[in-house]
Protein backbone atom coordinates (compact mmCIF):
# COMPACT_ATOMS: atom_id res chain seq x y z
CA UNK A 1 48.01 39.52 -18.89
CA UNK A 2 45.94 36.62 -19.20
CA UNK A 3 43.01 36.53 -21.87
CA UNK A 4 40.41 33.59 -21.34
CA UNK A 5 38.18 32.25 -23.57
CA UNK A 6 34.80 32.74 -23.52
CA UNK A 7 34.07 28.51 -23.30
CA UNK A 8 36.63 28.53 -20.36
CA UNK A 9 35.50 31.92 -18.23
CA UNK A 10 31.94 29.60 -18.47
CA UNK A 11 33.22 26.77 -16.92
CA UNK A 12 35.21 28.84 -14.07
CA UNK A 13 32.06 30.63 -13.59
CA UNK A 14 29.94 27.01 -12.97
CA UNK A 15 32.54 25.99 -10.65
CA UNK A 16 32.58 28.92 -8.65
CA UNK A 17 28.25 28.76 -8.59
CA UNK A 18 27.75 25.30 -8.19
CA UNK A 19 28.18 24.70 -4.82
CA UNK A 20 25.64 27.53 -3.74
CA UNK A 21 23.56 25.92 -6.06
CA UNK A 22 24.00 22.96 -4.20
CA UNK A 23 22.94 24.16 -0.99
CA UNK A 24 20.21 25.45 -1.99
CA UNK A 25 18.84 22.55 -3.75
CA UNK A 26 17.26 24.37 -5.88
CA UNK A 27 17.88 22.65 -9.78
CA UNK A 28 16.83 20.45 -12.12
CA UNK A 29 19.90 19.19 -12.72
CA UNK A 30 23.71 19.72 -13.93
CA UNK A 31 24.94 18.37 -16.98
CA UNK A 32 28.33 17.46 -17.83
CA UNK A 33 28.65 15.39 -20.95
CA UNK A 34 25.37 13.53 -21.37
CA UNK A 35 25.26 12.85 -17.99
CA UNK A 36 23.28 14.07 -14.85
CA UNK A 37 25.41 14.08 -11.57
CA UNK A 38 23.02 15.15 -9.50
CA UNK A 39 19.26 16.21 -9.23
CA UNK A 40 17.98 18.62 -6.20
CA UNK A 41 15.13 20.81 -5.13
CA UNK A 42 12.20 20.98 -3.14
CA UNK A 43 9.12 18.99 -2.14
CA UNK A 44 6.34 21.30 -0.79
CA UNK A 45 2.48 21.19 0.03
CA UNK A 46 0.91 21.58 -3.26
CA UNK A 47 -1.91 24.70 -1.68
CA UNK A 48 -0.04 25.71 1.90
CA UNK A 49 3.76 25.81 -0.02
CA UNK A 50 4.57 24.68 3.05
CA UNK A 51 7.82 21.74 3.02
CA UNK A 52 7.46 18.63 3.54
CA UNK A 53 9.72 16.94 5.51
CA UNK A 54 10.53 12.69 5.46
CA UNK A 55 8.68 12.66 1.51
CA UNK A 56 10.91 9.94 -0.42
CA UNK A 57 12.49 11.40 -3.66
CA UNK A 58 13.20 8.56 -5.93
CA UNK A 59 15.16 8.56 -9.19
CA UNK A 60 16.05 5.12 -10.48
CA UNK A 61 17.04 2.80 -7.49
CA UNK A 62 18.01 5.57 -5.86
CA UNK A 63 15.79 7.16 -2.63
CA UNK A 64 16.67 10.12 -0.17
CA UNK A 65 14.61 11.62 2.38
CA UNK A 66 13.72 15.69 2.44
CA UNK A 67 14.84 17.52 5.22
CA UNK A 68 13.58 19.41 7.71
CA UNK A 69 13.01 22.48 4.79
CA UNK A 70 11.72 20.27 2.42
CA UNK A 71 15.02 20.11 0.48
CA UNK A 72 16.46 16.69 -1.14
CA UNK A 73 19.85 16.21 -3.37
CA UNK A 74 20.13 12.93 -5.38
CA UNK A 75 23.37 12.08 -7.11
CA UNK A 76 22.27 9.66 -9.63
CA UNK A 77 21.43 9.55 -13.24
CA UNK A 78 17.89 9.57 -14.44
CA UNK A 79 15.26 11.80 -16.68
CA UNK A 80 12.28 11.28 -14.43
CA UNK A 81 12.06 11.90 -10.33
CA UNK A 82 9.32 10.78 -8.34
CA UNK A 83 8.19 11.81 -5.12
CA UNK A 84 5.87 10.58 -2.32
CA UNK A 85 5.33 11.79 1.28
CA UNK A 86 2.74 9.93 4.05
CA UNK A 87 -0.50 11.53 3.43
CA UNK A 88 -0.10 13.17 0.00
CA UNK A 89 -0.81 11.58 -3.60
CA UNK A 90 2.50 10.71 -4.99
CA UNK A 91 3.82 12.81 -8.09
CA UNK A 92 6.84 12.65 -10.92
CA UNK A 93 8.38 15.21 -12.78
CA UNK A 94 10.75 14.77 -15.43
CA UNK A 95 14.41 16.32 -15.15
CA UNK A 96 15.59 18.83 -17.73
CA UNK A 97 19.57 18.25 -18.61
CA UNK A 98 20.06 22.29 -18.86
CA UNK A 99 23.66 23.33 -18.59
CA UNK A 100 22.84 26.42 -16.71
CA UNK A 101 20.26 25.10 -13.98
CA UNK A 102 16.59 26.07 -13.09
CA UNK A 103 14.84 25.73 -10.14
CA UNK A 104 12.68 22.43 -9.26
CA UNK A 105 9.66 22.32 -6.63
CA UNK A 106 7.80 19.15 -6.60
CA UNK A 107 3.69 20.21 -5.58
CA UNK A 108 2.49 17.16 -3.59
CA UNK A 109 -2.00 17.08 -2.99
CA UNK A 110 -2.64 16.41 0.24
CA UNK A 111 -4.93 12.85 0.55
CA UNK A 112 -7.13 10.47 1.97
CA UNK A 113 -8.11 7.71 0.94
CA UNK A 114 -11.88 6.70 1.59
CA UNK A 115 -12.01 3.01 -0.21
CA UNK A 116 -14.69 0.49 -0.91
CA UNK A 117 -13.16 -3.47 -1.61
CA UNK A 118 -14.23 -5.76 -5.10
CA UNK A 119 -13.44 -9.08 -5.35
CA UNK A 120 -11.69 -10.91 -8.03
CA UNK A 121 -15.16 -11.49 -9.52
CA UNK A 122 -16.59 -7.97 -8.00
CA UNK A 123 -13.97 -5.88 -9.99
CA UNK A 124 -15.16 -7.89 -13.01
CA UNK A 125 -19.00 -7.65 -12.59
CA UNK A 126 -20.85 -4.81 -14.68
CA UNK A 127 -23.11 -4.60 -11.65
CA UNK A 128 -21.20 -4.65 -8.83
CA UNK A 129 -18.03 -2.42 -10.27
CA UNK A 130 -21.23 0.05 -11.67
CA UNK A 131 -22.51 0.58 -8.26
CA UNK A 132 -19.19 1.11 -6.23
CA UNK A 133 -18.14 3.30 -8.62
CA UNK A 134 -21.54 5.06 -8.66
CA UNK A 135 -21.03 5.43 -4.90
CA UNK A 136 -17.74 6.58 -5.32
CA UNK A 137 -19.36 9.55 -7.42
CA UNK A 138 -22.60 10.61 -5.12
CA UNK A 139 -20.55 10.37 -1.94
CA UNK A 140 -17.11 11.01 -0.07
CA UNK A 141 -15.39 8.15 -1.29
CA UNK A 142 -12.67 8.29 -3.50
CA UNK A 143 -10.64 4.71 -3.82
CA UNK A 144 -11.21 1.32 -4.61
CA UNK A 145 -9.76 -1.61 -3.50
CA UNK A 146 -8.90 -4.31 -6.35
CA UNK A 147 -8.23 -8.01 -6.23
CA UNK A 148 -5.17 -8.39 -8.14
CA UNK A 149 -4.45 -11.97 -6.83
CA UNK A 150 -7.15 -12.96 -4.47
CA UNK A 151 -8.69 -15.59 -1.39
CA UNK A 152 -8.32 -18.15 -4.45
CA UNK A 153 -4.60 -17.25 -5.78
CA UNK A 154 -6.05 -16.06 -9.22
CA UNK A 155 -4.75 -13.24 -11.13
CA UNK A 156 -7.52 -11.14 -12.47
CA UNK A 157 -5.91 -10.05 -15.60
CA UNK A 158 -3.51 -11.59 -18.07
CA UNK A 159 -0.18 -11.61 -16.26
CA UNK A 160 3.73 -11.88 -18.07
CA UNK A 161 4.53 -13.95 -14.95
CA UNK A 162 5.52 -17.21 -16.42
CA UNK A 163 4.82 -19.40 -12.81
CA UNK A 164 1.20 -17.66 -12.80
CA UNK A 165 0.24 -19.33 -15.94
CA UNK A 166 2.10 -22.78 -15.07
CA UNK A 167 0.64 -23.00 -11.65
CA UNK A 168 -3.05 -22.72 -13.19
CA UNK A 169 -3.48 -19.12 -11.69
CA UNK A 170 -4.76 -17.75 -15.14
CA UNK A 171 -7.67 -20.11 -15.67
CA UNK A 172 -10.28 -17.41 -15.29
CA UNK A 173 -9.42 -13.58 -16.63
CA UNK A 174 -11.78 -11.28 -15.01
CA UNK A 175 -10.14 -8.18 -16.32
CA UNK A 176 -9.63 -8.15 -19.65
CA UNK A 177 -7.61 -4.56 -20.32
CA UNK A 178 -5.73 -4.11 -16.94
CA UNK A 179 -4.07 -0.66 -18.70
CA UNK A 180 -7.83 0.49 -19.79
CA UNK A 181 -9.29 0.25 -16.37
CA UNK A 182 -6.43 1.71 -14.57
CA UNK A 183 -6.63 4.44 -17.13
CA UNK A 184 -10.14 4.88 -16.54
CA UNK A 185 -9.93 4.89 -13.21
CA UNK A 186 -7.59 7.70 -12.67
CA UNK A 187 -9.67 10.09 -15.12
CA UNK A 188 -12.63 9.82 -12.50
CA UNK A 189 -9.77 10.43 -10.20
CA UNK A 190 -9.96 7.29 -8.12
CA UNK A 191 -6.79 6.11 -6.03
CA UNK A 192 -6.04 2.76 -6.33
CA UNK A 193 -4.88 0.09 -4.46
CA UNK A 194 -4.02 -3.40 -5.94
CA UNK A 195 -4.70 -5.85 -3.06
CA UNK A 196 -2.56 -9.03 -3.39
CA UNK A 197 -3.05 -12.09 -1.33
CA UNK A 198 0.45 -13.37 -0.22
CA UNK A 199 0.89 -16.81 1.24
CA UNK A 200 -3.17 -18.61 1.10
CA UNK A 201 -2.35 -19.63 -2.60
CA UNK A 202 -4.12 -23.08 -3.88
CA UNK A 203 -3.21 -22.91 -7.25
CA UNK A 204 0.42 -22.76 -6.50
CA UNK A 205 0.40 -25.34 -3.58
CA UNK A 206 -1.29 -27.82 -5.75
CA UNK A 207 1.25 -27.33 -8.39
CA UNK A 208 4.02 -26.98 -6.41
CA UNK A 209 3.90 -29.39 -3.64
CA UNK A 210 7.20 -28.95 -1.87
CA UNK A 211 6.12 -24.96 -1.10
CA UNK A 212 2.76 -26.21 0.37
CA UNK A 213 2.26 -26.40 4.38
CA UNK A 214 1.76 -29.76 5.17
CA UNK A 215 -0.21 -31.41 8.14
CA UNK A 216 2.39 -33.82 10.42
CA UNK A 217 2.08 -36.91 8.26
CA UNK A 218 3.44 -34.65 5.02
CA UNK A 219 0.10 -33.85 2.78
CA UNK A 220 -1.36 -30.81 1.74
CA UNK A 221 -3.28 -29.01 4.85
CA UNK A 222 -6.16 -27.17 4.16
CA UNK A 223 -7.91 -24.30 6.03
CA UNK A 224 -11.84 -24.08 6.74
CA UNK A 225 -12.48 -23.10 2.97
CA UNK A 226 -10.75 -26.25 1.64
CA UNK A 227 -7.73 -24.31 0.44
CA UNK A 228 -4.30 -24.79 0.89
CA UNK A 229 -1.56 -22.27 1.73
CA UNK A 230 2.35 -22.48 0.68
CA UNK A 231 5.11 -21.98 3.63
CA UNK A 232 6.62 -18.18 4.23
CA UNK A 233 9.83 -19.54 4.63
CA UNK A 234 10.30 -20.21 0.81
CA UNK A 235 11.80 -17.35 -0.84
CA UNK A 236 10.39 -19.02 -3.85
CA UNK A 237 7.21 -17.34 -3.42
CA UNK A 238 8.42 -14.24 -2.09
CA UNK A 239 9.90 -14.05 -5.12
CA UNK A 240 6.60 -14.62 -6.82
CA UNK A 241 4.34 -12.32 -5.07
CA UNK A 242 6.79 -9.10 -5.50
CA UNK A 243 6.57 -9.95 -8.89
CA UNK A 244 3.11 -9.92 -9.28
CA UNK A 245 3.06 -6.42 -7.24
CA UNK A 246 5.67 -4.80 -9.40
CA UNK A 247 3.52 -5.62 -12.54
CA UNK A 248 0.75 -4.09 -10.56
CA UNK A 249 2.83 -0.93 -10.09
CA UNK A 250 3.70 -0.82 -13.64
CA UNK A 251 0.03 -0.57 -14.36
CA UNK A 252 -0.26 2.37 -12.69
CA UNK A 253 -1.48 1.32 -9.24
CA UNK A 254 -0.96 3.89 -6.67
CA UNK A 255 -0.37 1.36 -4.05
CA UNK A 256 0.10 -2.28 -2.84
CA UNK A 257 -1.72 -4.20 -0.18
CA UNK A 258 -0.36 -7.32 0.85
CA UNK A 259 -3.28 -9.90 2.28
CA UNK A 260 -2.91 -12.97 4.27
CA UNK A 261 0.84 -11.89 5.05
CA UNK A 262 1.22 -14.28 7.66
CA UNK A 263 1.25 -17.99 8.78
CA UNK A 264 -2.18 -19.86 9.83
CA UNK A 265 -3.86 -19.47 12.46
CA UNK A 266 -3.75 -23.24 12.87
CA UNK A 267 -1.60 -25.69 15.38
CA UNK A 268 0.63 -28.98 14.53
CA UNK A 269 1.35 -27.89 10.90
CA UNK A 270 4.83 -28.74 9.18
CA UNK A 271 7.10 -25.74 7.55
CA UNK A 272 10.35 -25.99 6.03
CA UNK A 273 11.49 -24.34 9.15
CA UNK A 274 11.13 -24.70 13.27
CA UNK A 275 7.17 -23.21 13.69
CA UNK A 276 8.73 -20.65 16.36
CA UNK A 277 7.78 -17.18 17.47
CA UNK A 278 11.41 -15.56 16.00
CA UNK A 279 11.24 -17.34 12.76
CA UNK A 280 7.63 -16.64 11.86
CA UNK A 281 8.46 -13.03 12.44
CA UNK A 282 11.89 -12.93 10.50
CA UNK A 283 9.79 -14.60 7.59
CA UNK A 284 7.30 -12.07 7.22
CA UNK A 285 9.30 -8.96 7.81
CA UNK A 286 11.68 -10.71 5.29
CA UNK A 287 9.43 -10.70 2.68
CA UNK A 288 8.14 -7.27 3.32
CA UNK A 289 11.59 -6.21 3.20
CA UNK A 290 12.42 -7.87 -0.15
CA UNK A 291 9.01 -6.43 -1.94
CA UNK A 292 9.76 -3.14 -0.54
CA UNK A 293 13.49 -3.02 -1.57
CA UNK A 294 12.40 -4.18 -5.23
CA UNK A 295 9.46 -1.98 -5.59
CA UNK A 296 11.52 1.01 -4.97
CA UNK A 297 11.78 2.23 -8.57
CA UNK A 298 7.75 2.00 -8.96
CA UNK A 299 7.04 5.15 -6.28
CA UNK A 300 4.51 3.07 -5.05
CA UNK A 301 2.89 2.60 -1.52
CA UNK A 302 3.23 -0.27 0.53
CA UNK A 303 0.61 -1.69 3.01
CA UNK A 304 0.09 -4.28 4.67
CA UNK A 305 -3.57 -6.31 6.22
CA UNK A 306 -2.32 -6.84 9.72
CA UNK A 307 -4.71 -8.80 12.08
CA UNK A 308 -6.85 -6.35 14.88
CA UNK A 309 -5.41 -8.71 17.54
CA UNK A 310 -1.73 -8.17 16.51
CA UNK A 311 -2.34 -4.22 17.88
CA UNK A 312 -3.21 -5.79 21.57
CA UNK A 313 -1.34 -8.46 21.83
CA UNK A 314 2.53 -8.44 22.81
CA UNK A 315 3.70 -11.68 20.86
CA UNK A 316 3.72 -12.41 17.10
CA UNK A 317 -0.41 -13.48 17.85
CA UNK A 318 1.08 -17.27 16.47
CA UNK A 319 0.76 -15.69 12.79
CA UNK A 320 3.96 -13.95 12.33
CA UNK A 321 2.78 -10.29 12.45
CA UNK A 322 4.18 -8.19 15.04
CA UNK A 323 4.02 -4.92 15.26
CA UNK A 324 7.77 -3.31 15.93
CA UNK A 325 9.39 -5.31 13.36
CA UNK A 326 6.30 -4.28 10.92
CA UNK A 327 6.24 -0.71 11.39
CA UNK A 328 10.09 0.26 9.88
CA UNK A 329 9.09 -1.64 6.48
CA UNK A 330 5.22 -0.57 5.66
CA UNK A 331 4.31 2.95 4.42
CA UNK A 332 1.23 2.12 5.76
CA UNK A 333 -0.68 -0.38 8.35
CA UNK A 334 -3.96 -1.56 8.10
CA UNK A 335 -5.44 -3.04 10.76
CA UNK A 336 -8.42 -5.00 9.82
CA UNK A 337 -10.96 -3.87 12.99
CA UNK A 338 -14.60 -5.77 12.03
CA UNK A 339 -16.05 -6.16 15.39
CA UNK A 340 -17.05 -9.32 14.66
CA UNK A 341 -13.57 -10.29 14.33
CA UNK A 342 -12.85 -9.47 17.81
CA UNK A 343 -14.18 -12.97 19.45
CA UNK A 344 -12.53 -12.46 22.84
CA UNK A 345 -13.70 -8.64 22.93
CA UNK A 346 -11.23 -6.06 24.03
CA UNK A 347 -10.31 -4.81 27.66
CA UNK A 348 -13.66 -3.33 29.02
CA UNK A 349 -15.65 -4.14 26.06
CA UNK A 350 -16.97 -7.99 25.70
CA UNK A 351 -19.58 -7.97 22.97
CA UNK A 352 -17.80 -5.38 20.08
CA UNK A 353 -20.47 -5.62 17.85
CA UNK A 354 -22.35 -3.19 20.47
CA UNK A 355 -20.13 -1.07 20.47
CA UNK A 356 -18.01 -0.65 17.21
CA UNK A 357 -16.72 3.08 18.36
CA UNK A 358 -14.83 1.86 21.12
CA UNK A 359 -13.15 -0.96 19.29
CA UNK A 360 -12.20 1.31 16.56
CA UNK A 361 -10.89 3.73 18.25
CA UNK A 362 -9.39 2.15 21.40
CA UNK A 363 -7.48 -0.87 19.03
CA UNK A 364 -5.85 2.31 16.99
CA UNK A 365 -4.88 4.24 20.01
CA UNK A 366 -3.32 1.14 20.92
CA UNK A 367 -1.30 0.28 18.02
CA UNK A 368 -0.35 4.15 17.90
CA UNK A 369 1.08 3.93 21.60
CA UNK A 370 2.89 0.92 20.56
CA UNK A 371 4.68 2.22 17.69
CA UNK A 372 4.70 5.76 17.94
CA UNK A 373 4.04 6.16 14.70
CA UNK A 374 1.22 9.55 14.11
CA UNK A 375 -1.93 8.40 13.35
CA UNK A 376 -1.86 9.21 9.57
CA UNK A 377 0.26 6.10 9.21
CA UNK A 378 -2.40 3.48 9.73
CA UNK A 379 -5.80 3.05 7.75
CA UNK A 380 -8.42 0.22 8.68
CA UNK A 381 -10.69 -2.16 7.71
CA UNK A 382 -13.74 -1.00 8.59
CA UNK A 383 -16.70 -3.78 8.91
CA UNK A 384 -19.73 -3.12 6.13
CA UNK A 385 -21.26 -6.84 6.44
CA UNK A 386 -23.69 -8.63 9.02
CA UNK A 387 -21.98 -9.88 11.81
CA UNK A 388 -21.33 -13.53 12.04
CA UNK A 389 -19.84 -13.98 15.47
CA UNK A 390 -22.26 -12.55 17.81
CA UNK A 391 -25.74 -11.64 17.82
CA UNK A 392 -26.50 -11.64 13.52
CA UNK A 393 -27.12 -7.78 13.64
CA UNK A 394 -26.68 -5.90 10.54
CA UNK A 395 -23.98 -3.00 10.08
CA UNK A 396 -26.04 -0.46 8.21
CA UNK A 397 -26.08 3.32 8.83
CA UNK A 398 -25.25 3.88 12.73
CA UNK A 399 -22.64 0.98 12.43
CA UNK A 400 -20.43 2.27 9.75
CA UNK A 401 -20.57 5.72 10.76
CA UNK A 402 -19.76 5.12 14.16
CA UNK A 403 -16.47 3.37 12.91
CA UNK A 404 -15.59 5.73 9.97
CA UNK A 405 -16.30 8.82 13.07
CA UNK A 406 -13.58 6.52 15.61
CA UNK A 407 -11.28 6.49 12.25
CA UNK A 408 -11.28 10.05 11.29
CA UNK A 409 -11.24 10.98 15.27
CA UNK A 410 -7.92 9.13 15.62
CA UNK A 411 -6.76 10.85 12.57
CA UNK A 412 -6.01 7.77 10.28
CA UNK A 413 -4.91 8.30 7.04
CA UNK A 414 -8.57 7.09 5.88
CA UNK A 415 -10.09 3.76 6.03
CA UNK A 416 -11.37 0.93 3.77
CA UNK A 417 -15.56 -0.69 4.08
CA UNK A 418 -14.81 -4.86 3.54
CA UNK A 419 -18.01 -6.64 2.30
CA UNK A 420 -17.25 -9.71 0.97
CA UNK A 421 -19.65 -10.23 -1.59
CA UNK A 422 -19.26 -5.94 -2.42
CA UNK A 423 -22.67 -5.16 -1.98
CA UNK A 424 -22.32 -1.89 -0.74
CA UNK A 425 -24.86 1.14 0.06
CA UNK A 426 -24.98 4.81 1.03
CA UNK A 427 -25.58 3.96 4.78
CA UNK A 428 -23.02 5.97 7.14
CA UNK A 429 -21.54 7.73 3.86
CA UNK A 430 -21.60 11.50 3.16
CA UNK A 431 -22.71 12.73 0.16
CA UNK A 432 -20.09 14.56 -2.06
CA UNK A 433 -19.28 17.82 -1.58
CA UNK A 434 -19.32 20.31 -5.11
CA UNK A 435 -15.97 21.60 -3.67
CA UNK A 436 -14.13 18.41 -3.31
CA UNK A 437 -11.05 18.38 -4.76
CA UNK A 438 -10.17 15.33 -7.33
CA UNK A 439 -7.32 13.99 -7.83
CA UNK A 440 -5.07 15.88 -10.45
CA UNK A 441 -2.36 14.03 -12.26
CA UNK A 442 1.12 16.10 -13.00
């Protein structure tokens, strides 16, 4: 007869369990040692329990999808999972190291975001940041857009990016406590998206000559603003930008917007590399690819500002963006639909500004039968200024409704009001509803 010990009948009994365990996905963790070999469970709807299928479960630089019940296994080592799914706020939870395992279900809040847009200098304005945030409290909104690096290539806030400083990009510090806003921010239960202008940078084509475009005889070109742009080609800046977005999503942004991710929209210019349809493309996808591939570990949403043109037109629209090799990269696509922005007018429609509906609506349902992608992965730009291509009418009340209704009939995952100089008002907004539900942080 055989007598075990009590240590080793334990250890027969976990390797007889564990694979059940397995399949069902339904631990924390197993221990062996100090260290975890594997974390699963289960991502559901945080109020329906239903699963959620395609959410990304991240634990270090590791990602796996759930499956069709909701159910993810990650063999990695880590103390702290983090989960996001299109549509949802994204959570963590950290991982318990228990020898006998518990079971895990990760609660995602359904979400959309309803945004208003400040400026480098409108996030740092008393005034202007007091009355989008006061909007933000009286009506449905619920997200602010922030300059992190804007039009001008300036960082608001004090950045540990050595080339920021070198390249004269930290002249001017609007933001004085990045950590203390963001902080603020998410007790009043705003989402947040850091907006980051990608390849219009003066500061660093000044300083940096050799990534600047140049005009054929070799200087500096310069768009209608006076400001010059560095070349997509150089992975040089790629390499800059993804930094500045991963110190955004250390901060605690909940997402990143890339701006101006694309070439000019300017002839006879000189790049490091042949100005051709394939190569514009494979440069911005590229660096889409690289910031998404690095920003992995953050758990952080990426979008992108894609031009309202690029949804109609077959080609890259000379600027790089194209919508099938955008669409396998970006969490989310936004569109940026001002009527006013649509100079030629769209099939059936040749003065938008009459009828901002249409343009809305139709321009989505175009991108959506172009992609296939459901509608909750795009959100636009919606147009809250005067218009500046057509007749000078003003987009108050009937305007922006009429494009937030085309929106939320589509079913976008939300949608963003652009003004420029962020003066915004109530027009077209609803007020808040007591029973709206804020944004709760696990």
């Amino acid at each position: 007869m055989i007598i075990m010990s009590r240590r080793f009948k334990k250890f027969i009994i976990i390797l007889i369990v564990m694979p059940f365990l397995l399949m069902l996905g339904h631990t924390t963790g197993y221990a062996m040692g100090d260290k975890i070999k594997y974390t699963s469970g289960k991502v559901v709807d945080f109020f329906t329990k239903k699963p959620i299928t395609g959410a990304l479960v991240t634990l270090n630089n590791n990602v796996v999808l759930t499956d069709e019940k909701g159910m993810f296994i990650v063999k990695t080592i880590g103390n702290k999972i983090a989960v996001r799914a299109y549509g949802y706020l994204r959570a963590e939870q950290i991982i318990t190291t228990l020898l006998t395992p518990a079971p895990l279900e990760i609660r995602l809040i359904p979400f959309t975001p309803k945004a208003l847009y400040l400026s480098f200098y409108g996030i740092g304005s008393r005034i202007l940041r007091g009355s989008a945030l006061k909007l933000i409290e009286e009506t449905e909104l619920n997200s602010l857009v922030i300059d992190v690096k804007g039009d001008r290539g300036n960082i608001t806030y004090k950045s540990s990016i050595p080339l920021a400083s070198e390249v004269g990009a930290q002249k001017i510090i609007i933001i004085k406590d990045i950590k203390d806003l963001i902080k603020s921010l998410k007790e009043k239960g705003i989402y947040t998206i850091a907006r980051i202008v990608v390849f219009k940078d003066n500061p660093l084509a000044l300083a940096r000559p050799y990534l600047a475009i140049k005009t054929q005889s070799g200087e500096i070109w310069r768009d209608r603003e006076n400001l010059a742009w560095v070349d997509p080609f150089k992975e040089e800046i790629w390499k800059y930008n993804t930094d500045i977005a991963i110190e955004a999503a250390q901060y605690g942004f909940d997402e990143i917007q890339f701006d101006y991710v694309r070439f000019p929209d300017a002839s006879g210019l000189k790049f490091s590399m042949p100005n051709t349809e394939e190569n514009r493309v494979k440069a911005i996808s590229g660096f889409l690819t690289e910031a998404k591939k690095r920003l992995v570990p953050y758990n952080v949403f990426l979008n992108a500002d894609i031009f309202g043109y690029v949804f109609w037109n077959l080609n890259d629209t000379k600027i790089g963006q194209k919508l099938d090799a955008l669409t396998p990269i970006l969490d989310y696509l936004s569109p940026m639909l001002y009527p006013s922005g649509f100079q030629f007018g769209i099939p059936g429609y040749r003065k938008p500004v009459a009828y901002p509906y249409e343009i809305i609506y139709l321009t989505l349902k175009r991108g959506q039968e172009r992609t296939h992608l459901p509608s909750f992965r795009f959100r636009p730009w919606l147009q809250a200024f005067r218009d500046y291509a057509f007749d000078r009418r003003y987009f108050r009340e009937k305007e922006i409704r009429d494009q937030i209704n085309a929106a939320e009939k589509f079913g976008s995952h939300g949608w963003m009001l652009w003004n420029p100089h962020n003066i915004y008002t109530s027009d077209g907004l609803k007020k808040k509803d007591d029973k709206t539900i804020k944004m709760v942080n696990f």
